[in-house]
C-alpha atoms as a PDB file:
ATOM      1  CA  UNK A   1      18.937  -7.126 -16.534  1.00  0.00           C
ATOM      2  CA  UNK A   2      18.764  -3.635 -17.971  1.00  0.00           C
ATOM      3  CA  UNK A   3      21.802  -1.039 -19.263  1.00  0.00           C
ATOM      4  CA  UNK A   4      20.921   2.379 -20.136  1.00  0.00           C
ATOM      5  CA  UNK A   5      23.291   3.841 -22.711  1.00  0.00           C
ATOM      6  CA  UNK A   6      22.690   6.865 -23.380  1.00  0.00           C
ATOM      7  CA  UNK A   7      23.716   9.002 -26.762  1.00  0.00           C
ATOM      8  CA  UNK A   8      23.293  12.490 -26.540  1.00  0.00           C
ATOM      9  CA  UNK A   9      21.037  15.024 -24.842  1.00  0.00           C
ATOM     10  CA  UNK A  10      17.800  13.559 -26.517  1.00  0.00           C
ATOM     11  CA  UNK A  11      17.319  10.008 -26.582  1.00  0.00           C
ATOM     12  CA  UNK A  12      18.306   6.925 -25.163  1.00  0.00           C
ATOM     13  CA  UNK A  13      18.933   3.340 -25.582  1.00  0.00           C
ATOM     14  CA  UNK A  14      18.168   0.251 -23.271  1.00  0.00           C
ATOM     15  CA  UNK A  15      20.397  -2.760 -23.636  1.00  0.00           C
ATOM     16  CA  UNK A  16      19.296  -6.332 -22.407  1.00  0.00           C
ATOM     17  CA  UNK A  17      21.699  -8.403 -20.684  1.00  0.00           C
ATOM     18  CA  UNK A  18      21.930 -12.016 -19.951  1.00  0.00           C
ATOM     19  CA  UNK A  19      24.171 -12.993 -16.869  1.00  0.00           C
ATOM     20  CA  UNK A  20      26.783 -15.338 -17.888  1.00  0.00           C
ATOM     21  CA  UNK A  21      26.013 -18.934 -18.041  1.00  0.00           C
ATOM     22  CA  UNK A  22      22.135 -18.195 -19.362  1.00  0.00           C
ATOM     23  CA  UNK A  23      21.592 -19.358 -22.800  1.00  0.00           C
ATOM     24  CA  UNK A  24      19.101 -17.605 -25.183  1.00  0.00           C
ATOM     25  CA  UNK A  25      15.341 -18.617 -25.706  1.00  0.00           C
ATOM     26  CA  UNK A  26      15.281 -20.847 -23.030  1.00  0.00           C
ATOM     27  CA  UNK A  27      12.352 -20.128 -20.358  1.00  0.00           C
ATOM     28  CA  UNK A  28      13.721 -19.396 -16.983  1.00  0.00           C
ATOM     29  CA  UNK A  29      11.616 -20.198 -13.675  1.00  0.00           C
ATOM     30  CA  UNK A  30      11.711 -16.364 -11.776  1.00  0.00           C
ATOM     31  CA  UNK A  31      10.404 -16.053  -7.976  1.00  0.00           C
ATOM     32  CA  UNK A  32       7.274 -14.298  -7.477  1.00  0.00           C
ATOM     33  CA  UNK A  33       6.074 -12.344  -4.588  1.00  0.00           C
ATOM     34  CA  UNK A  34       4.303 -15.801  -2.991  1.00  0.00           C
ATOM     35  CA  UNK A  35       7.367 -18.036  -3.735  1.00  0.00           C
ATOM     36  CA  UNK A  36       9.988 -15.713  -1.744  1.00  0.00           C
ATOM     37  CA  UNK A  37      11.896 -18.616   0.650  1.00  0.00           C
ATOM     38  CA  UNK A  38      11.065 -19.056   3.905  1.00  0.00           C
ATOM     39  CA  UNK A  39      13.135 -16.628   6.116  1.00  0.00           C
ATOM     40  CA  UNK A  40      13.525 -16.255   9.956  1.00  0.00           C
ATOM     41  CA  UNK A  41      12.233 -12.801  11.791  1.00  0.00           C
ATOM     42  CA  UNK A  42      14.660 -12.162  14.316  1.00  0.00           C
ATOM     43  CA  UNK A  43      13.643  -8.915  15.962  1.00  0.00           C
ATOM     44  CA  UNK A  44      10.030  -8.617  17.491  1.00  0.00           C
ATOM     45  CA  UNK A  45       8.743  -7.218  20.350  1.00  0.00           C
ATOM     46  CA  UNK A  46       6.139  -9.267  22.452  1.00  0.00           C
ATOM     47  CA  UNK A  47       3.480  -7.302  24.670  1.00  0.00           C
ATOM     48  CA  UNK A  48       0.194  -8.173  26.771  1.00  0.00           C
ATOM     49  CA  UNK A  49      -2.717  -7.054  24.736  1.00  0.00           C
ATOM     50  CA  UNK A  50      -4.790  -3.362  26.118  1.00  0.00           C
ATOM     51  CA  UNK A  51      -7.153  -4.070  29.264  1.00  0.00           C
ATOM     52  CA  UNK A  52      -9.883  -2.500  26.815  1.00  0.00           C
ATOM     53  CA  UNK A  53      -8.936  -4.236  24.040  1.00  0.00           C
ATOM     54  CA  UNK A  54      -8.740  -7.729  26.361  1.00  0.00           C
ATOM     55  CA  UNK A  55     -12.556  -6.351  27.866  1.00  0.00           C
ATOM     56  CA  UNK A  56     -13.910  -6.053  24.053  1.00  0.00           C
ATOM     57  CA  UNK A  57     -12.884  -9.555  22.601  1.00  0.00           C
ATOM     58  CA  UNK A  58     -14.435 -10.959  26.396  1.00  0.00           C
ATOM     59  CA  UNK A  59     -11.628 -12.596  27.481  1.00  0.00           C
ATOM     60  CA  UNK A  60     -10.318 -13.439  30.621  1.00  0.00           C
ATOM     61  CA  UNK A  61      -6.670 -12.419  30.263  1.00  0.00           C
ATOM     62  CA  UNK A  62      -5.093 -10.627  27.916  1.00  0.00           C
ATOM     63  CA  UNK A  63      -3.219 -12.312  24.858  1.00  0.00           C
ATOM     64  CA  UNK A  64      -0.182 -11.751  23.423  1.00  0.00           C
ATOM     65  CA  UNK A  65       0.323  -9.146  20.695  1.00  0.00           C
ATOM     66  CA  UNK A  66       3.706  -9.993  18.597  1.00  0.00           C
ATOM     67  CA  UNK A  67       5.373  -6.540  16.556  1.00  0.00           C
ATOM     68  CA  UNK A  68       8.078  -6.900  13.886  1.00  0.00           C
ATOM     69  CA  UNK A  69       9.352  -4.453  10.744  1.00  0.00           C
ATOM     70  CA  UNK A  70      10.808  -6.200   7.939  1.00  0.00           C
ATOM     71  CA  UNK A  71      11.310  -4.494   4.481  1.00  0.00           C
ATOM     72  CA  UNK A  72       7.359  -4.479   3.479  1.00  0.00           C
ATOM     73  CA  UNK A  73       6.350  -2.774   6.780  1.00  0.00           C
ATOM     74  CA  UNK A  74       5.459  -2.836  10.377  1.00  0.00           C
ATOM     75  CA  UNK A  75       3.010  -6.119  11.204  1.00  0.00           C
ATOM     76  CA  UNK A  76       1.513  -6.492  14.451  1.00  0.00           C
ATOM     77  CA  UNK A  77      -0.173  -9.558  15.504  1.00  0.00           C
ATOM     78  CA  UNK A  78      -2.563 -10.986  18.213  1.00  0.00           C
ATOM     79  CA  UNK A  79      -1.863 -14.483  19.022  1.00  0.00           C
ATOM     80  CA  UNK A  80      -2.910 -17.231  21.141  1.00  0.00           C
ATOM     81  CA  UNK A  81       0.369 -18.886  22.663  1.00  0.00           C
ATOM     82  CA  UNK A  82       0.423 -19.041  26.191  1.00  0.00           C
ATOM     83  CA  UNK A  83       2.852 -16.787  28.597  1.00  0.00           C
ATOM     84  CA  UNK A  84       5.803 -19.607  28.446  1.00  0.00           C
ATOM     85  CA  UNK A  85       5.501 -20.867  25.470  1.00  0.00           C
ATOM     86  CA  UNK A  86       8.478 -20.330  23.199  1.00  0.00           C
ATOM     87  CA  UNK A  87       8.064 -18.575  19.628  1.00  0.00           C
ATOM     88  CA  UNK A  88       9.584 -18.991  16.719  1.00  0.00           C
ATOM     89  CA  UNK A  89       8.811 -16.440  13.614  1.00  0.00           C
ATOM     90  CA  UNK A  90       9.198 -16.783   9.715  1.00  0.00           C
ATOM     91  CA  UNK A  91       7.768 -15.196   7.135  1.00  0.00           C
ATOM     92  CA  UNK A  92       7.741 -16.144   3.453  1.00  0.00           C
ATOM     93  CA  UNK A  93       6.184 -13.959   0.554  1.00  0.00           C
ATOM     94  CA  UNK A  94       2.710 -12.051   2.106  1.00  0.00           C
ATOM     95  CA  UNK A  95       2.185 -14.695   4.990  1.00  0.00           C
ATOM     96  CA  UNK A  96       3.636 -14.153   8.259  1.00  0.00           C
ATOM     97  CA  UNK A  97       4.459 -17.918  10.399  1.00  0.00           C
ATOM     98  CA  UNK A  98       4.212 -18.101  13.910  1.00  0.00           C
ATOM     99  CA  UNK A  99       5.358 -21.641  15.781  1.00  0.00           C
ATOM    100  CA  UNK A 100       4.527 -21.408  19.483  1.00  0.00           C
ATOM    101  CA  UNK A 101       5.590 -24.424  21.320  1.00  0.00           C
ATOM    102  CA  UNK A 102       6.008 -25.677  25.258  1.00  0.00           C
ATOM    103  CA  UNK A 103       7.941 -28.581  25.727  1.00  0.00           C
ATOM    104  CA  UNK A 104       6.643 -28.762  29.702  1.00  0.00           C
ATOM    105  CA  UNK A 105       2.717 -28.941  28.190  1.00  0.00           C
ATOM    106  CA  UNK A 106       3.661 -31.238  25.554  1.00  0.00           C
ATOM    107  CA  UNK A 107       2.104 -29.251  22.576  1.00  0.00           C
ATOM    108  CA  UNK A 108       3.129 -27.049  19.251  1.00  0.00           C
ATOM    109  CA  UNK A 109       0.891 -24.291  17.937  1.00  0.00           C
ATOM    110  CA  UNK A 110       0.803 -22.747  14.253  1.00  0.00           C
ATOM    111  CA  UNK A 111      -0.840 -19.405  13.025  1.00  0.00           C
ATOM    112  CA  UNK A 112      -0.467 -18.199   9.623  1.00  0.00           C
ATOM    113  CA  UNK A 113      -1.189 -14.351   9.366  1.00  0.00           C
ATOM    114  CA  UNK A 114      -1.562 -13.021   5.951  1.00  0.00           C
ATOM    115  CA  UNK A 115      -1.649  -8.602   6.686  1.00  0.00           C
ATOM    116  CA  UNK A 116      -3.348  -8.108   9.396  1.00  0.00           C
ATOM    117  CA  UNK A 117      -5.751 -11.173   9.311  1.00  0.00           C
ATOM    118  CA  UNK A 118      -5.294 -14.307  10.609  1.00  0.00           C
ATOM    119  CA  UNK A 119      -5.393 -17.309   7.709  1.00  0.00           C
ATOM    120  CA  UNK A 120      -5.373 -20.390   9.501  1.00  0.00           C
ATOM    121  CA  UNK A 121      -4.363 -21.753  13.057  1.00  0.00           C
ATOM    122  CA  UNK A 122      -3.574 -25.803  14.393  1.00  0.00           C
ATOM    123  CA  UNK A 123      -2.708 -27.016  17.269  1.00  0.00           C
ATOM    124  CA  UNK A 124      -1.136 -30.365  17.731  1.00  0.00           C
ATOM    125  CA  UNK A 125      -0.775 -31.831  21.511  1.00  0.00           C
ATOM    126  CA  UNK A 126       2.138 -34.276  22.875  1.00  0.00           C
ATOM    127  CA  UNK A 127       0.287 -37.562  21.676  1.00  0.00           C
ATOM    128  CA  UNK A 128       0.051 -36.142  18.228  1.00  0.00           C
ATOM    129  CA  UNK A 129       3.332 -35.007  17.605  1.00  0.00           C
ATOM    130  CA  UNK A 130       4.891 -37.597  15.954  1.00  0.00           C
ATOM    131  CA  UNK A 131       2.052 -39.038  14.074  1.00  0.00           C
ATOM    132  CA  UNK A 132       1.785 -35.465  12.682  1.00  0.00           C
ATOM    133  CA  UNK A 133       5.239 -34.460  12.273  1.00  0.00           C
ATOM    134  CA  UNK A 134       7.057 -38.152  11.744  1.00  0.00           C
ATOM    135  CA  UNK A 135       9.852 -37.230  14.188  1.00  0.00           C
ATOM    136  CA  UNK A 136      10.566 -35.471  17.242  1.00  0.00           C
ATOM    137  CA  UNK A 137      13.579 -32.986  17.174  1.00  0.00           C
ATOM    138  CA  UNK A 138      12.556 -31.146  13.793  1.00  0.00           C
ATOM    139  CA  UNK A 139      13.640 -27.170  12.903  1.00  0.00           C
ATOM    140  CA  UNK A 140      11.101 -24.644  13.398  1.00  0.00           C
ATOM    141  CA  UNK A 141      11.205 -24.103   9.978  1.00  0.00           C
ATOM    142  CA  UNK A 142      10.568 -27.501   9.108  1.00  0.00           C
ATOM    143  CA  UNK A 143       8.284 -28.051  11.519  1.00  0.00           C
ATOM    144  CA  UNK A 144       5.731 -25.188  10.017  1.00  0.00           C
ATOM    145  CA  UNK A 145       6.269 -26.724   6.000  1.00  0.00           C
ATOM    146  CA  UNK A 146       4.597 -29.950   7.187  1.00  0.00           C
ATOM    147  CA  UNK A 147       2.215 -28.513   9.557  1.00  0.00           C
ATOM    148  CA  UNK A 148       1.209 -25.792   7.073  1.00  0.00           C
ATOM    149  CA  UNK A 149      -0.686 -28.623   4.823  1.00  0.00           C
ATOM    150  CA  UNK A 150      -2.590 -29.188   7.354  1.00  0.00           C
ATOM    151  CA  UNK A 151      -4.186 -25.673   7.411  1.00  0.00           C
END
């Protein structure tokens, strides 16, 4: 933590400070921009992807396409969860988390975006759940920590 004290119209002084409880020359562990915790996004918008976009990548119907801001920009994202499958989005440091699951279809879907590029994907159907997961009934956020080692 920096103090600026200043002395005059010329020069200046900077002043470390320790918060209270920190003792001297002992290393501290600081969060870097990959080790930011996992948080939830609350606010995205969800479209159909462009007819010419949807014509171009040959598929048969269009796919999703998932929009969020959050304080290091806008990210926009094309993914491959079905039309009734329910979403659940976290982000934590550069990578962007997104759980798709339907409980009707038995399955649960991860894709890890890092930018604007997609880093990994996994799909896990009903028989596979609780091998893969241990137990039914997990938190989203859970859920993508142990399916994330996976990728």
């Amino acid at each position: 933590m920096k103090f600026l004290i200043t002395w005059g119209p010329h020069w200046t002084r900077i002043k470390y400070a320790r918060p209270a409880g920190i003792k001297p020359n002992v290393a501290h562990a600081h969060l870097t921009g990959k080790e930011k915790p996992m948080r939830k996004i609350h606010n995205y918008r969800i479209n159909k992807e462009d007819f010419w976009e949807m014509l171009h990548a040959k598929r048969h119907s269009p796919c999703l396409v998932i929009t969020f801001r959050d304080i290091s920009g806008q990210h926009t994202h094309k993914l491959s969860a079905g039309y009734g499958d329910g979403l659940d989005v976290y982000r934590e440091g550069l990578q962007t988390y997104v759980l798709s699951h339907n409980q009707s279809l038995g399955y649960v879907g991860l894709q890890v975006f890092e930018g604007s590029e997609i880093v990994g994907e996994m799909f896990v159907e009903d028989h596979e759940i609780k091998e893969t997961l241990g137990r039914e009934g997990l938190p989203p956020s859970t859920i993508i920590k142990k399916l994330r080692e996976f990728i």
